[in-house]
C-alpha atoms as a PDB file:
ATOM      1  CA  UNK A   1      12.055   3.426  -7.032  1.00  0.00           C
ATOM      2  CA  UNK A   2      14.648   5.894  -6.359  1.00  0.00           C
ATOM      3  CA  UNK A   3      11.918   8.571  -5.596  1.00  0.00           C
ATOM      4  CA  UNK A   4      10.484   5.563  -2.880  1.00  0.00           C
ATOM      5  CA  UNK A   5      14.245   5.508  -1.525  1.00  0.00           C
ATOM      6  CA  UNK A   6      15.009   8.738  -1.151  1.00  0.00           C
ATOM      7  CA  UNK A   7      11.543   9.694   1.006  1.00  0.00           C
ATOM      8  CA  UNK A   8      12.752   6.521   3.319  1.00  0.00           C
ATOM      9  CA  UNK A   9      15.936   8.407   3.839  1.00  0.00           C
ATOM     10  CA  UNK A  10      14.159  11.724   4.638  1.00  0.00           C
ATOM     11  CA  UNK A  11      10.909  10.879   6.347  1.00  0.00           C
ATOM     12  CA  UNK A  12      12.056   7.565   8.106  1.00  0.00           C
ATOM     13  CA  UNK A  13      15.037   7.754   8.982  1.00  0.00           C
ATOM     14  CA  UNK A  14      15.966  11.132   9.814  1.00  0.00           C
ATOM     15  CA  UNK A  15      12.673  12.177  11.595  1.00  0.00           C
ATOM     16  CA  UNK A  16      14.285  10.067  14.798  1.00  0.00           C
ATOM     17  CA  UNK A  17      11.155   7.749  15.093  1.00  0.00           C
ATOM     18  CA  UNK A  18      10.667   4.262  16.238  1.00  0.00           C
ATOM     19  CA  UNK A  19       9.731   1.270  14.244  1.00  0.00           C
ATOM     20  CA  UNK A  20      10.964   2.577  10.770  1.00  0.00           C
ATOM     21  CA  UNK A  21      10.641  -1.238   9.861  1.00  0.00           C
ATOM     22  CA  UNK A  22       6.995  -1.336  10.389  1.00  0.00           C
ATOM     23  CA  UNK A  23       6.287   2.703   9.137  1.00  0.00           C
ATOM     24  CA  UNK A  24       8.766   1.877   5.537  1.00  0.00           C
ATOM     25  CA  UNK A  25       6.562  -1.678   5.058  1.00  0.00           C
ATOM     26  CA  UNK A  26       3.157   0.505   5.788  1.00  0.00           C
ATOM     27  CA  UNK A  27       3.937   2.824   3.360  1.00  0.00           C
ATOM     28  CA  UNK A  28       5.223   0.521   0.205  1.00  0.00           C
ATOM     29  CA  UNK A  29       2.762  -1.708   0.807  1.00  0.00           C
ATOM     30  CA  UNK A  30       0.004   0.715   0.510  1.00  0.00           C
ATOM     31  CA  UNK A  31       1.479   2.420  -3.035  1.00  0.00           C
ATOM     32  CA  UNK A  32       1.171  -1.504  -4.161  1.00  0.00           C
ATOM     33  CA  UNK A  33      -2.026  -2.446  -3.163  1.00  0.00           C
ATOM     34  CA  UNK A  34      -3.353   1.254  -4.362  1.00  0.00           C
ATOM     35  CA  UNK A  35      -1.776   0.690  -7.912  1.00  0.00           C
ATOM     36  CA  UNK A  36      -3.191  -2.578  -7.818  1.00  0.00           C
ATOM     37  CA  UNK A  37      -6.473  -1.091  -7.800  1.00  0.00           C
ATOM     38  CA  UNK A  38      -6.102   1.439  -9.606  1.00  0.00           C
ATOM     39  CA  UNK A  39      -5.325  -0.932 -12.382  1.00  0.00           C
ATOM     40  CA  UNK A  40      -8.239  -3.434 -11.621  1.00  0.00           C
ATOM     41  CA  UNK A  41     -11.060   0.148 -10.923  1.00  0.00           C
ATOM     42  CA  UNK A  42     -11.333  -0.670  -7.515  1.00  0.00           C
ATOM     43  CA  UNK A  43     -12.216  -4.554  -7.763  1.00  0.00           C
ATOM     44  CA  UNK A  44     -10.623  -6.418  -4.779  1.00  0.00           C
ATOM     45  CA  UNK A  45     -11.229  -9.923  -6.082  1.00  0.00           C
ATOM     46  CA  UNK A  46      -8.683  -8.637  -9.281  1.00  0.00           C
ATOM     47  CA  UNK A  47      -6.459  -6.741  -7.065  1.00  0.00           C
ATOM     48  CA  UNK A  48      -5.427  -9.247  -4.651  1.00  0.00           C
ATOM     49  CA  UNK A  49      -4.683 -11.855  -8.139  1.00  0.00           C
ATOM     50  CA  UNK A  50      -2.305  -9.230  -9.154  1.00  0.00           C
ATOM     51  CA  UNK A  51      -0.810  -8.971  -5.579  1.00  0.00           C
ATOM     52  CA  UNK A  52      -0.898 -12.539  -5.553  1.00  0.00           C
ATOM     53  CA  UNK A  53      -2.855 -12.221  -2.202  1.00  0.00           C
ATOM     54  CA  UNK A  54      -6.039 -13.687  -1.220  1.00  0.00           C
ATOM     55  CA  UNK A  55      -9.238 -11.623  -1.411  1.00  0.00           C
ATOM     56  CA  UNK A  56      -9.461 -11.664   2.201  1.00  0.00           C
ATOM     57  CA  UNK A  57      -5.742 -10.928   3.122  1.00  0.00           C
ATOM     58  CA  UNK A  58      -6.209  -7.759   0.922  1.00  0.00           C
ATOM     59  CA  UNK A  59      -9.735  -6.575   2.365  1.00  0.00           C
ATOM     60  CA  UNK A  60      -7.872  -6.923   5.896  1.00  0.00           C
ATOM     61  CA  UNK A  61      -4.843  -4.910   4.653  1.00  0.00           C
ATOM     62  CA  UNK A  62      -6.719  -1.985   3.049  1.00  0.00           C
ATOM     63  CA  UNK A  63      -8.633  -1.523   6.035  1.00  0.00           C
ATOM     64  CA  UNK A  64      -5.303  -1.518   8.292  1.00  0.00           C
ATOM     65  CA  UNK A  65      -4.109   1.420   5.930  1.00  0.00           C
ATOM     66  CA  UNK A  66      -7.597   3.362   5.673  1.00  0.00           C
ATOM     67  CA  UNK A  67      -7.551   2.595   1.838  1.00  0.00           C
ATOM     68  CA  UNK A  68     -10.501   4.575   0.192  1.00  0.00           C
ATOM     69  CA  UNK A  69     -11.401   1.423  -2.583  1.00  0.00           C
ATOM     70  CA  UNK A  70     -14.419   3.760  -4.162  1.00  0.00           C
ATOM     71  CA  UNK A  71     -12.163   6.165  -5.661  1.00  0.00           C
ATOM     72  CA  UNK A  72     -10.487   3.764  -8.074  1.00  0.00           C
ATOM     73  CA  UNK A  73     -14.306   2.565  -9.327  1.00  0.00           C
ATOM     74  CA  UNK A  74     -15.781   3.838 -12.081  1.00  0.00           C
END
C-alpha cells in the first residue's frame, strides 16, 4: 500500500495534471481487477465474485483499461 501511495504522490500529483481523481481510481482499480485474475487464470465469471462485481460490470471495466485477460489463462 505504501508503494501505491507513494507513486500517487510522484506521478499524480506532482506531474501538474488534471483529473488526478479519475487517473488515481484508473490506476488502483486496474492492479485490483488484474490480481483478481491473476488469482482466478483469467476467468471473468470468478474474478468479478472476488471483486464482488457483476460479470458484466467487470467485462466493461477491463475493456475501459485495455486489460489483456489471456495472459492470466493457462
Amino acid at each position: 500500500m505504501k508503494d501505491i501511495l507513494e507513486k500517487i504522490d510522484e506521478g499524480f500529483l506532482l506531474d501538474g495534471s488534471d483529473y488526478v481523481y479519475e487517473k488515481v481510481i484508473s490506476y488502483i482499480e486496474k492492479i485490483l481487477i488484474e490480481k483478481a485474475l491473476e488469482r482466478s487464470y483469467g476467468n471473468q465469471v470468478m474474478a468479478a465474485k472476488i471483486l464482488g462485481l457483476n460479470r458484466n460490470t467487470l467485462h466493461a471495466k477491463v475493456k475501459k483499461l485495455n486489460i489483456d485477460v489471456q495472459r492470466f489463462k493457462r
